[in-house]
Structures are given as C-alpha cells and as structure tokens.
N, C-alpha and C. Protein backbone atom coordinates (compact mmCIF):
# COMPACT_ATOMS: atom_id res chain seq x y z
N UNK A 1 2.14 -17.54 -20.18
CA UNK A 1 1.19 -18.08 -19.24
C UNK A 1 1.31 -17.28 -17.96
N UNK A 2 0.23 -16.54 -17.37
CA UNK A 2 0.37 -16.18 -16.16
C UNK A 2 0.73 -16.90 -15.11
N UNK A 3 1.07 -16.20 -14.30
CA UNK A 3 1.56 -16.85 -12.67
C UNK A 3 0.12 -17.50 -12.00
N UNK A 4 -0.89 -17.30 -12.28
CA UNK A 4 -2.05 -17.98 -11.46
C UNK A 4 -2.18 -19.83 -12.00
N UNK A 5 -2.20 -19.09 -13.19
CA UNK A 5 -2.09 -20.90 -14.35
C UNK A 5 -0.62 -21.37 -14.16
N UNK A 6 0.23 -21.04 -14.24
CA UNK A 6 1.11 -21.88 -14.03
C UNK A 6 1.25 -22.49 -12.19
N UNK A 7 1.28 -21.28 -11.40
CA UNK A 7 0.50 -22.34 -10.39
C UNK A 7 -0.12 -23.38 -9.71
N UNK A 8 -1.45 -23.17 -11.29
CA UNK A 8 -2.97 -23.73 -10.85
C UNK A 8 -2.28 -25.33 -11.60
N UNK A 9 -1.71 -25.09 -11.98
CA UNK A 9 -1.66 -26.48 -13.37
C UNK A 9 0.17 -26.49 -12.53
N UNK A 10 1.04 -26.20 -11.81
CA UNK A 10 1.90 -27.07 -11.03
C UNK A 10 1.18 -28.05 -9.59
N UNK A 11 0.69 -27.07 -9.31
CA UNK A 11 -0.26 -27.58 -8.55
C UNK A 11 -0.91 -29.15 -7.95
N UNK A 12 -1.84 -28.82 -9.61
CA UNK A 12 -2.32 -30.51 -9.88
C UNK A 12 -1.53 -30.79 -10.19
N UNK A 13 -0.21 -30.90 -11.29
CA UNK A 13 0.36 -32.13 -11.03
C UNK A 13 1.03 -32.78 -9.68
N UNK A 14 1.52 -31.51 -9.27
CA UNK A 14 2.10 -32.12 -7.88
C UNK A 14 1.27 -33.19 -6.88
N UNK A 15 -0.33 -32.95 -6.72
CA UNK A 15 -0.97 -33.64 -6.43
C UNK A 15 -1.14 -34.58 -7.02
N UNK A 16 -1.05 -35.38 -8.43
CA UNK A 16 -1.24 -36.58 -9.52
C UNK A 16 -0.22 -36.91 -8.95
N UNK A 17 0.91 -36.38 -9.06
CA UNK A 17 2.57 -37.47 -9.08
C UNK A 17 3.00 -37.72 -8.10
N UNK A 18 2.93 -36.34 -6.96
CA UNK A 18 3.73 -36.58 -5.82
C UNK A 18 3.08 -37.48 -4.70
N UNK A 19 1.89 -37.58 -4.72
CA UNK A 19 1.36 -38.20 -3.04
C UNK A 19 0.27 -39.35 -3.64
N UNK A 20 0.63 -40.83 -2.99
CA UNK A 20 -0.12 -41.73 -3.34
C UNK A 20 -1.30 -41.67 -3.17
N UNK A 21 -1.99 -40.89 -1.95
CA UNK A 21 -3.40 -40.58 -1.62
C UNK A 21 -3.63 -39.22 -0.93
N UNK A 22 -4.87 -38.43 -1.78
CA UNK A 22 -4.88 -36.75 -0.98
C UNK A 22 -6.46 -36.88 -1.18
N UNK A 23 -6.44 -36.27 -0.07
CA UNK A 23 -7.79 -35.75 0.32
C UNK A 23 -7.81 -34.15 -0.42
N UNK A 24 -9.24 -34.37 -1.20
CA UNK A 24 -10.02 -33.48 -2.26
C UNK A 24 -10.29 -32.74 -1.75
N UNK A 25 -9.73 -31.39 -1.72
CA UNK A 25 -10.76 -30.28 -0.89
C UNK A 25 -11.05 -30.61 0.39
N UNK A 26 -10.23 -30.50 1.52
CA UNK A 26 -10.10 -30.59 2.80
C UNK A 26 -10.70 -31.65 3.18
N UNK A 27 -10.90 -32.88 2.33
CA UNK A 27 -10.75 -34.12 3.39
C UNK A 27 -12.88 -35.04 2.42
N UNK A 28 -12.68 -34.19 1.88
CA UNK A 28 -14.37 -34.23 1.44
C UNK A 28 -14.86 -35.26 0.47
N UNK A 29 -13.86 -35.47 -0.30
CA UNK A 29 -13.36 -36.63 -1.27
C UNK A 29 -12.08 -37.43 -1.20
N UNK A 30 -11.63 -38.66 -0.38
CA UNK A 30 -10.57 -39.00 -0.21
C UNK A 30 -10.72 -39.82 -1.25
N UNK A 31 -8.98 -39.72 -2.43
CA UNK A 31 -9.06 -40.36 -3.83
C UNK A 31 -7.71 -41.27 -3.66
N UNK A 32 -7.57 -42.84 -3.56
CA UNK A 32 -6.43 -43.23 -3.96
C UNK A 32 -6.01 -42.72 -4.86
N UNK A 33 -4.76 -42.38 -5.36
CA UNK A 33 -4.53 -41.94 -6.55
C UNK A 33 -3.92 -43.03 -7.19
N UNK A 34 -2.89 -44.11 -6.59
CA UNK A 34 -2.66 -45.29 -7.18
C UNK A 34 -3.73 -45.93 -7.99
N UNK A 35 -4.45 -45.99 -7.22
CA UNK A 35 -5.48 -47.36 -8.04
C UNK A 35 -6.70 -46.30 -8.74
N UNK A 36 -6.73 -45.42 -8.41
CA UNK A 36 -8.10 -44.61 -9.50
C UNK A 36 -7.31 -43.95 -10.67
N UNK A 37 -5.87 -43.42 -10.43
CA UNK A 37 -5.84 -42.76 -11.96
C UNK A 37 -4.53 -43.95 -12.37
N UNK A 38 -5.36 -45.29 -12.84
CA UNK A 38 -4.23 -46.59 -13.34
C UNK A 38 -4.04 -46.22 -14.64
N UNK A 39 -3.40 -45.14 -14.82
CA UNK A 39 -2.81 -44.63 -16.41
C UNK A 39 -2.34 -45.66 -17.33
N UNK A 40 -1.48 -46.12 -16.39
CA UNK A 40 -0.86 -47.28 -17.23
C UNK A 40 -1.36 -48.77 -17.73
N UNK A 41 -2.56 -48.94 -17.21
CA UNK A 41 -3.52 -49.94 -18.00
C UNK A 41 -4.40 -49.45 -19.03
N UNK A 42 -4.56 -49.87 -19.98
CA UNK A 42 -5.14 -49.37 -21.44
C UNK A 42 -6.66 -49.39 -21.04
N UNK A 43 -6.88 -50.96 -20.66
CA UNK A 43 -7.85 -51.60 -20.68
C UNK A 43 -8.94 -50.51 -19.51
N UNK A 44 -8.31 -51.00 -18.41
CA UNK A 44 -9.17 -49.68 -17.29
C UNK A 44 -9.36 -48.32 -18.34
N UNK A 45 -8.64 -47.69 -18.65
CA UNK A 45 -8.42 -46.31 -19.11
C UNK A 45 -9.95 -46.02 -20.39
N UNK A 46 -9.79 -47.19 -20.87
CA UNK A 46 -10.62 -47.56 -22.19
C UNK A 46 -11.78 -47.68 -21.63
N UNK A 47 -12.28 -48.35 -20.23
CA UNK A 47 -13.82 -48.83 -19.69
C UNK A 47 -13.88 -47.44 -19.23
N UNK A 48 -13.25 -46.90 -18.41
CA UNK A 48 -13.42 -45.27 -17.79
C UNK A 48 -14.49 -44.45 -18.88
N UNK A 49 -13.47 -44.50 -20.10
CA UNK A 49 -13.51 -43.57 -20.65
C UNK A 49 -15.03 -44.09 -21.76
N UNK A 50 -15.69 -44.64 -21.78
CA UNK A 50 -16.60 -45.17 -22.39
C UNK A 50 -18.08 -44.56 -21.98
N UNK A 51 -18.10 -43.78 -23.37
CA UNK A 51 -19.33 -42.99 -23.23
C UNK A 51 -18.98 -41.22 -22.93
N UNK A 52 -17.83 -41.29 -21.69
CA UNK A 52 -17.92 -40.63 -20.72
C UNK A 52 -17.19 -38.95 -22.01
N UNK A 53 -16.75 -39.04 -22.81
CA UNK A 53 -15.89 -38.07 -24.48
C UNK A 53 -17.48 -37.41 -24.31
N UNK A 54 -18.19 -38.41 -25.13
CA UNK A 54 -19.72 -37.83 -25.48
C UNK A 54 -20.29 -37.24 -24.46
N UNK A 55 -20.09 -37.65 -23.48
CA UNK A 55 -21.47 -36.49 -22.22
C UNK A 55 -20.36 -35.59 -22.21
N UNK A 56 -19.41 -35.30 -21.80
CA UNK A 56 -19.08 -34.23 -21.59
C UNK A 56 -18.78 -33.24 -22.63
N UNK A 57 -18.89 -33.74 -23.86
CA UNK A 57 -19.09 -32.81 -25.01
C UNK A 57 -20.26 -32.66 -25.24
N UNK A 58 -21.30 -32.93 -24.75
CA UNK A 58 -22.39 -32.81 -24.70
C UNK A 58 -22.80 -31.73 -23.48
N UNK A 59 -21.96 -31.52 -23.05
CA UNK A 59 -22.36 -30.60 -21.39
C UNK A 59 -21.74 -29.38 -22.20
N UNK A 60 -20.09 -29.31 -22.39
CA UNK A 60 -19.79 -28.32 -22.99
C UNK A 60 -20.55 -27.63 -24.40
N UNK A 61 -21.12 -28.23 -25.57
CA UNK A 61 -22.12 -27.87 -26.31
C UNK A 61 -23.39 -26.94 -25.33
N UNK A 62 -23.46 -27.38 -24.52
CA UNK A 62 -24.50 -26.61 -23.56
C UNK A 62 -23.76 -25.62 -23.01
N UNK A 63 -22.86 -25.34 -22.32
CA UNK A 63 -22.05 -24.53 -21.84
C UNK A 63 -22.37 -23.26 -23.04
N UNK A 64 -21.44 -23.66 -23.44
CA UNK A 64 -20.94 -22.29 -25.45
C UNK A 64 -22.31 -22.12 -25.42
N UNK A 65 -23.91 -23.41 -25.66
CA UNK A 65 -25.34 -22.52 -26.16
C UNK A 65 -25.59 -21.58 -25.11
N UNK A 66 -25.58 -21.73 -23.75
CA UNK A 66 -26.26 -20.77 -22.72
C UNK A 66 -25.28 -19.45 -22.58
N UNK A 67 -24.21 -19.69 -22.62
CA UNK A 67 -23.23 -18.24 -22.80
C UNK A 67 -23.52 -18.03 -24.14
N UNK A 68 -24.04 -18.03 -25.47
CA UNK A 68 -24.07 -17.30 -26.77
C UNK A 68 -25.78 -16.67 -26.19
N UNK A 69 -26.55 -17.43 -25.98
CA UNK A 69 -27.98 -16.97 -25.48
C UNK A 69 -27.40 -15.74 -23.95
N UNK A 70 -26.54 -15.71 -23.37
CA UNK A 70 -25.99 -14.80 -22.43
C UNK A 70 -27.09 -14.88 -21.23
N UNK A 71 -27.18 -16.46 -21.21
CA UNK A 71 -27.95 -16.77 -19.83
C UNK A 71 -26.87 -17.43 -18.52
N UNK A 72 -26.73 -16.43 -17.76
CA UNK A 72 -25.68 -16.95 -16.71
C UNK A 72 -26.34 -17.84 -15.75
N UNK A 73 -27.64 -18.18 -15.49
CA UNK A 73 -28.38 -19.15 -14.83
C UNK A 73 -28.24 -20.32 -15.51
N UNK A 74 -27.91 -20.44 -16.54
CA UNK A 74 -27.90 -21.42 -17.43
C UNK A 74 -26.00 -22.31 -17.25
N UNK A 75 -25.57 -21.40 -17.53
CA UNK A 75 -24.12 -21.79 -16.89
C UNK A 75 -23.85 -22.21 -15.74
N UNK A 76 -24.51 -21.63 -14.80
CA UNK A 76 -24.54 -21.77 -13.04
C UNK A 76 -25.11 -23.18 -13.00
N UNK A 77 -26.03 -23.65 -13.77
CA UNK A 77 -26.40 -24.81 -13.59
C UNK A 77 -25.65 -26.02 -13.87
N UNK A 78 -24.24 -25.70 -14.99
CA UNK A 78 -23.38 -26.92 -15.17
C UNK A 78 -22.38 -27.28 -14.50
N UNK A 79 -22.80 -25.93 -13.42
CA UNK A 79 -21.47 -25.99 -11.96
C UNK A 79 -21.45 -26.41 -10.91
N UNK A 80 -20.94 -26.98 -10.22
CA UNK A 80 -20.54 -27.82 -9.08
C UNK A 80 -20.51 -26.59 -7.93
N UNK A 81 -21.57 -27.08 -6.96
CA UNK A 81 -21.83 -26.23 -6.13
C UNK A 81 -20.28 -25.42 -5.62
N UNK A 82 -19.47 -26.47 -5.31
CA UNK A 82 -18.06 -26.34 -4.98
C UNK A 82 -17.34 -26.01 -5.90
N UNK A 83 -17.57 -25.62 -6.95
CA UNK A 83 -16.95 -24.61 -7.88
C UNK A 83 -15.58 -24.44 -7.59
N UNK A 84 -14.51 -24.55 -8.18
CA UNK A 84 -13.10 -23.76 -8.04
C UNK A 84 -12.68 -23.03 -9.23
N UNK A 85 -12.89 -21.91 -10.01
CA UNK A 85 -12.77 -21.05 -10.40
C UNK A 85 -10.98 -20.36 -10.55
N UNK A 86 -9.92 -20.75 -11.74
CA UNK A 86 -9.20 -19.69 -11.56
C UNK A 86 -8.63 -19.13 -12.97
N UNK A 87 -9.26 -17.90 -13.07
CA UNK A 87 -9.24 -17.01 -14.00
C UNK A 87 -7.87 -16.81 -13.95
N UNK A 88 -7.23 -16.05 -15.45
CA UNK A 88 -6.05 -15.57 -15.54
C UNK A 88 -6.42 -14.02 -15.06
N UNK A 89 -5.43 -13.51 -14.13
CA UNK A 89 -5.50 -11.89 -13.84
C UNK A 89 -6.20 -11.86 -12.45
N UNK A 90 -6.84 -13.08 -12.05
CA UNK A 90 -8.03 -13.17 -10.75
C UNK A 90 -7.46 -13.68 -10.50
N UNK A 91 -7.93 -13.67 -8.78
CA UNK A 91 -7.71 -14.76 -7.17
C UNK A 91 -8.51 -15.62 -7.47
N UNK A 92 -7.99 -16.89 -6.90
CA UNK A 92 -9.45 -18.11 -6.91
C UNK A 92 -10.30 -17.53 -6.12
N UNK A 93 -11.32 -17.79 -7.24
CA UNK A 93 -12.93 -18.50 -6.68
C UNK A 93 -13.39 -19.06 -6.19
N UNK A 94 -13.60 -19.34 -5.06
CA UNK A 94 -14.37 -20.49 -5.04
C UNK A 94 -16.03 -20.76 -4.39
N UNK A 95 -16.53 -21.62 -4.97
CA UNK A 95 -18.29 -21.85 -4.66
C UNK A 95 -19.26 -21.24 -5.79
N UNK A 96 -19.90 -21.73 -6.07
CA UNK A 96 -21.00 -21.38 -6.85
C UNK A 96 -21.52 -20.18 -6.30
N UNK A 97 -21.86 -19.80 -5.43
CA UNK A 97 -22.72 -18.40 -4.35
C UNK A 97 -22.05 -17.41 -4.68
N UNK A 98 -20.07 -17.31 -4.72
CA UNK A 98 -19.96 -16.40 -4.94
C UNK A 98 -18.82 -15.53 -6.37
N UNK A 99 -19.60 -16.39 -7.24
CA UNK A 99 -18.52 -16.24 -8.67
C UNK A 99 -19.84 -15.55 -9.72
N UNK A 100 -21.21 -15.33 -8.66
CA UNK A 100 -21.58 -14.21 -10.01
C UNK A 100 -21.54 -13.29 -10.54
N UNK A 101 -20.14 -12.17 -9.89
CA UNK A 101 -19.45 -11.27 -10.17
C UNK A 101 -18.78 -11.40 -11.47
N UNK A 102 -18.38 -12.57 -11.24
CA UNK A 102 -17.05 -13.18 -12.19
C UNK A 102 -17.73 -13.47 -13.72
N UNK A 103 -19.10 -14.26 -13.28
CA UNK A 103 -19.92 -14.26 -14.66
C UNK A 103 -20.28 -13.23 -15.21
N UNK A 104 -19.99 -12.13 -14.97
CA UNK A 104 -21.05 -11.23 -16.08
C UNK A 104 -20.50 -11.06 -17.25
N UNK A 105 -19.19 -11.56 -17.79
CA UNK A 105 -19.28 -11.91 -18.80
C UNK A 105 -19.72 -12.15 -19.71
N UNK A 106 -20.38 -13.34 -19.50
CA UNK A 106 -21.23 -14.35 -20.53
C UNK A 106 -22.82 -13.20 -20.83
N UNK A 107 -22.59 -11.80 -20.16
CA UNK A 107 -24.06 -11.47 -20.57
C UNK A 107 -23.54 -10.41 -21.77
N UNK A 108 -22.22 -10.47 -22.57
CA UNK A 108 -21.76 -10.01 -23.46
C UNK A 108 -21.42 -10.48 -24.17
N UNK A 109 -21.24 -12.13 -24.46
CA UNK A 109 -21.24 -12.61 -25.63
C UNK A 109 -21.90 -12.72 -26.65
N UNK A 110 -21.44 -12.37 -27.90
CA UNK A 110 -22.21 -12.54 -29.29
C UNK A 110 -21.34 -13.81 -29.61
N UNK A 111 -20.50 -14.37 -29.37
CA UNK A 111 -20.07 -15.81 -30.27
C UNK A 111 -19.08 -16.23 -29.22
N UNK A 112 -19.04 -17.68 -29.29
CA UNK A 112 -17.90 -18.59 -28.34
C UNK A 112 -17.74 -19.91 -29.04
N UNK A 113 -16.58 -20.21 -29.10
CA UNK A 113 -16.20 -21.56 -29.51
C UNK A 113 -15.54 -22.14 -28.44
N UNK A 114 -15.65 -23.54 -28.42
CA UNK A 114 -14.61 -24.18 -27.27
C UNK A 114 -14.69 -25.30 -27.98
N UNK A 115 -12.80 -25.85 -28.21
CA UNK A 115 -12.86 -26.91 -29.05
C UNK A 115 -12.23 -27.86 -27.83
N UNK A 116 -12.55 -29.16 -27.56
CA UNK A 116 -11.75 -30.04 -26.93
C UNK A 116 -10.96 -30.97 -27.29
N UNK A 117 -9.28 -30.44 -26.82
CA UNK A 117 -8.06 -31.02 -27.53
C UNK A 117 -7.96 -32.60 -26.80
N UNK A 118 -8.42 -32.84 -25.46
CA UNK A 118 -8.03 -33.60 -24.38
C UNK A 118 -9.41 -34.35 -23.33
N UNK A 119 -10.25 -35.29 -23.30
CA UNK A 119 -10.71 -35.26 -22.45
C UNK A 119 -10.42 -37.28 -22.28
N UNK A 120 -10.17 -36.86 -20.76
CA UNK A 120 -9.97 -38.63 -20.28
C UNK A 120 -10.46 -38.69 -18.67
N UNK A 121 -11.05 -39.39 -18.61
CA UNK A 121 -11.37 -39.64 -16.70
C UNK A 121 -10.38 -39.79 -15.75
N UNK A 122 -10.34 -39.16 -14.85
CA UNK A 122 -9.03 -39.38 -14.17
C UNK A 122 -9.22 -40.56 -13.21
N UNK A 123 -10.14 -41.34 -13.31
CA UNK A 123 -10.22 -42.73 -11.97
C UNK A 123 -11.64 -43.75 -13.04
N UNK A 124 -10.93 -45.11 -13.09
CA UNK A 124 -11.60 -46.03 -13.37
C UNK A 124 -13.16 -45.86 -13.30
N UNK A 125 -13.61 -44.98 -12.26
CA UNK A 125 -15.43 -44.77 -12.38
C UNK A 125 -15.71 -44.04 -12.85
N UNK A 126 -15.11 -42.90 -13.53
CA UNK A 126 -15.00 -41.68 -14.18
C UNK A 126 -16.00 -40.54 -13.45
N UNK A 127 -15.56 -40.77 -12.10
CA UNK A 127 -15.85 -39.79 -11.19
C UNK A 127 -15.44 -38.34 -11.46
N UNK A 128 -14.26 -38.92 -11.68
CA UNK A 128 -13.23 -36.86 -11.78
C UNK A 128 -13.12 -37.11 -13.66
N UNK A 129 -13.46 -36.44 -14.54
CA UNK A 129 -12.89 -36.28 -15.82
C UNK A 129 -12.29 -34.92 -15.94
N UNK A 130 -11.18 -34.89 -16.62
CA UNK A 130 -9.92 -33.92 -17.44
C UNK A 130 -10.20 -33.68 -18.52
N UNK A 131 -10.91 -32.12 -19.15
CA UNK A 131 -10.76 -31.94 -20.09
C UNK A 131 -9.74 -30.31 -20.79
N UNK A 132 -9.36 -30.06 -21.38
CA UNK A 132 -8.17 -29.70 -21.89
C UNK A 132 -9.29 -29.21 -22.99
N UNK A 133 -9.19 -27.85 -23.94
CA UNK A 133 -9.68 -27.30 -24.23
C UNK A 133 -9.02 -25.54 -24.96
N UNK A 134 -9.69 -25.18 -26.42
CA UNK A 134 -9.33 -24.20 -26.88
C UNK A 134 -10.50 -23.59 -27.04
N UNK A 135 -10.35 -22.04 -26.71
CA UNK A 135 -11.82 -21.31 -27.05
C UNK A 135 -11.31 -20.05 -27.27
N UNK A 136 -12.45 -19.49 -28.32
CA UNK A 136 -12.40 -18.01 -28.53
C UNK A 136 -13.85 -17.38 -28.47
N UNK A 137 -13.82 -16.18 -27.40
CA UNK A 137 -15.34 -15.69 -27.13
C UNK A 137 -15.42 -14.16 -28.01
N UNK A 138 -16.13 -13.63 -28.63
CA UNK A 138 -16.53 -12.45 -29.17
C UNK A 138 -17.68 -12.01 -28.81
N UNK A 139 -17.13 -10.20 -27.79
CA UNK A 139 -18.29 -10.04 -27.58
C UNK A 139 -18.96 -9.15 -28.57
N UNK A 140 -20.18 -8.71 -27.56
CA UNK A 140 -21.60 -8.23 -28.97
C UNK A 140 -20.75 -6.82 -29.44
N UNK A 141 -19.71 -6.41 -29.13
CA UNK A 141 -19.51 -5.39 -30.01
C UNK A 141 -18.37 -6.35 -31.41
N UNK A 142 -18.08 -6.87 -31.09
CA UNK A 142 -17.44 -7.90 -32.26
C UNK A 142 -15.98 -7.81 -32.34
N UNK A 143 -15.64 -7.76 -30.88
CA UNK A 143 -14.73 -7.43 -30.32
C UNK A 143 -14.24 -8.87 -29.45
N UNK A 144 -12.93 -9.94 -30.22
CA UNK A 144 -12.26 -11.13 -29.50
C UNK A 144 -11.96 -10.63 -28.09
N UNK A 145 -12.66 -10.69 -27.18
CA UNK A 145 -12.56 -10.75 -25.86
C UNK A 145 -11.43 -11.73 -24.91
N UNK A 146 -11.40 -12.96 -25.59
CA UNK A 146 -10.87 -14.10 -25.25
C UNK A 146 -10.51 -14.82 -26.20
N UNK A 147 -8.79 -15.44 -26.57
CA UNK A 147 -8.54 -16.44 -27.33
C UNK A 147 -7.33 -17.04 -26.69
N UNK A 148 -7.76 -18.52 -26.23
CA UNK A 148 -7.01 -19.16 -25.38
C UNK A 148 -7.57 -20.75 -24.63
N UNK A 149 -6.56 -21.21 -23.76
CA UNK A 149 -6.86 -22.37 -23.27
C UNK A 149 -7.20 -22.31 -21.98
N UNK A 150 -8.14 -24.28 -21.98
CA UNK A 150 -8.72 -24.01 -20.44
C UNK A 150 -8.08 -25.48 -19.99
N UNK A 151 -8.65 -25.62 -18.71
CA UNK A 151 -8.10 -27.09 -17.96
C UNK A 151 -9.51 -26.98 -17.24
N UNK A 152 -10.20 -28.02 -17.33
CA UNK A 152 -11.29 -28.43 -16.43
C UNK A 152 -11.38 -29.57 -15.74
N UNK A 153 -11.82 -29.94 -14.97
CA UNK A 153 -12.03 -31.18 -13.77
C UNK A 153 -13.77 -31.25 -13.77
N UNK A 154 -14.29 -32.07 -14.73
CA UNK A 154 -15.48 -32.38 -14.29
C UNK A 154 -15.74 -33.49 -13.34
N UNK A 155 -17.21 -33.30 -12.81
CA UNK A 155 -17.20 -34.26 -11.04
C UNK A 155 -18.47 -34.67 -11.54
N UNK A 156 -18.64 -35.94 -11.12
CA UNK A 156 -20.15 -36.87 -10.91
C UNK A 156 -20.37 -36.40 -10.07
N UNK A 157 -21.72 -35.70 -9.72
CA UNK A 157 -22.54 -36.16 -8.54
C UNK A 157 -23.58 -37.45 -8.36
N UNK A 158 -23.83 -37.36 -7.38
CA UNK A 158 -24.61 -38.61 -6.69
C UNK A 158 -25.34 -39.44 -7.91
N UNK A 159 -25.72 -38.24 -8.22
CA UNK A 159 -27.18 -39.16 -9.65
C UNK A 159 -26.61 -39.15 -10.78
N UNK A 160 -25.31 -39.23 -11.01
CA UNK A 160 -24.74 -39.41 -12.15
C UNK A 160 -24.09 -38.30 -12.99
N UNK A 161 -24.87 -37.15 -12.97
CA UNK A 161 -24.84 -36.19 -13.78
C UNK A 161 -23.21 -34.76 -13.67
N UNK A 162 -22.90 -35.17 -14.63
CA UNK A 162 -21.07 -34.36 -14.42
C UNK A 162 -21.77 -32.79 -14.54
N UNK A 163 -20.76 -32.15 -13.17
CA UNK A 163 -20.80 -30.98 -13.20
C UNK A 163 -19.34 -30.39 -13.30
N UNK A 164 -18.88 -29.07 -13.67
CA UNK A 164 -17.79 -28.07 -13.97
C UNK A 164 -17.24 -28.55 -12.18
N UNK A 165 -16.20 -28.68 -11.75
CA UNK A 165 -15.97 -28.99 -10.96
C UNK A 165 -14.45 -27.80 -10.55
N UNK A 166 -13.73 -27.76 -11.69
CA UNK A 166 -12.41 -26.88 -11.33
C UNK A 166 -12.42 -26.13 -12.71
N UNK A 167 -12.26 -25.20 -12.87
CA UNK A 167 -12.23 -24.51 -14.08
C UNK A 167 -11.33 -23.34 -14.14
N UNK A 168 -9.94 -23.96 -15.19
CA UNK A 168 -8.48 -22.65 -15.29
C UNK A 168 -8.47 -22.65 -16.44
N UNK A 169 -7.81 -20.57 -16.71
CA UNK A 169 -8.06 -20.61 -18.04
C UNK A 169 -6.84 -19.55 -18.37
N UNK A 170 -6.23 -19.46 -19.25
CA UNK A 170 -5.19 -18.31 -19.65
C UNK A 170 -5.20 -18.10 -21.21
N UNK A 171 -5.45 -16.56 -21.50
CA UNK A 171 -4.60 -16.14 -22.75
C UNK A 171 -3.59 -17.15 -23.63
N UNK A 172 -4.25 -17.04 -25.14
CA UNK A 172 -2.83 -17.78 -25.69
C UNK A 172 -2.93 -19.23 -25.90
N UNK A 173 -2.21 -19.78 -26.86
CA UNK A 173 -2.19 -20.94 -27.21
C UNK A 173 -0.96 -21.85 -27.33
C-alpha cells in the first residue's frame, strides 16, 4: 500500500475514533460523531442503511457505464463539487474544477469492473455513506491499467441525490 493510502485511510480513522465531534472540511459540515455513526445499535444501522446498498450501486453501475463509454462529463457529474480525490502516486485533489487533468483516464478505457465488498452509511440519515470496493480497468489497447482497491465517502446533497464525495484508491488487493 502506498504512503498516500495508508495516510488517507489512518487519517479517517483517526477522525471516526479519536474526536467525539469534527468539523468536515474546515468547519462546513459539523458531524457529531457519537450519535451519527451509532455503530453499535443494529437497529439505527439497519434504518440508515435501507435502500441506501441499492442507490449507491446504482450510482456506481453508472460510474463503470460512463467511464467504459469514456465520457468524463459523465463521471464529473457523480461528483461532489467538493471532490477530495487521492490517487495512489498523486497529491490530493481537491474540487471538481480542478481534477480534469486527473480524469483523462477514463478517455482510455475499453473495460472496468468495480465490485463492492463494503457499503454502510456512516450516520443514522445516511448523509455520509462508506463504500469499500474492488476494480480492474483495461485500457483500449487491452492493456490492465488498474487492479486494485478503493475507499469512497458518498455525500447527500440537499435534494437527496448521493454524490462521490472522497475518493482513495491503491494498487493491489
């Protein structure tokens, strides 16, 4: 695992375990963390999570179609303006405005899979969801470009609709 992912993923936990309440991105989302991620009640965990497996496998199904079609407008659209972006081998990203460097990628895919090992809401309204994730991309020369895992943070906005919110990824399984 690179030094950016192991980082990116000490990181969050340090924020889950260590501090009862942190402000999201400089103050923009303040999240109890006690009472929104109540792990230890089934029952909360179970209402969170209701429905919420299916849309976001339903977003990612969209994700993999618009990167195999190698439409990066199409991707840009499942992202959270506030984007946090951290590639293995790259500096974070961050913002939607300026990671279309970072996409040109997706205008070389001939095939992508992304299987999801993990997805649970991290707060009773299923504001923030955690999904955990294996993918392998091949590009059009038929050449495995990518085979490895991701960590995502999808975010509700206002009207309901979950966008890519934090997105880390490294080599390897």
């Amino acid at each position: 695992m690179s030094l950016p992912a192991c980082l990116g993923i000490l990181l969050l936990a340090a924020l889950l375990v260590a501090q009862p309440t942190f402000a999201w991105i400089e103050g923009q989302h303040s999240v109890d963390l006690m009472n929104a991620l109540d792990l230890g009640n089934s029952q909360t965990a179970e209402r969170a999570a209701s429905g919420v497996r299916e849309t976001i496998e339903a977003l990612t199904a969209e994700y993999v179609k618009q990167c195999k079609q190698n439409n990066m407008d199409g991707v840009k659209n499942l992202l959270d303006e506030q984007i946090i972006v951290m590639p293995q081998g790259y500096g974070v990203l961050e913002g939607k405005s300026n990671i279309d460097p970072y996409l040109k990628w997706i205008e070389d895919v001939k095939e992508i899979t992304m299987n999801s090992i993990q997805v649970e809401p991290l707060d009773s309204s299923a504001t923030y969801v955690f999904q955990r994730s294996e993918s392998e991309v091949t590009d059009l020369s038929g050449t495995i470009s990518f085979n490895g895992k991701s960590l995502r943070i999808w975010k509700k906005d206002g009207d309901g609709t979950y966008k890519i919110y934090i997105d880390m990824y490294n080599t390897g399984r």
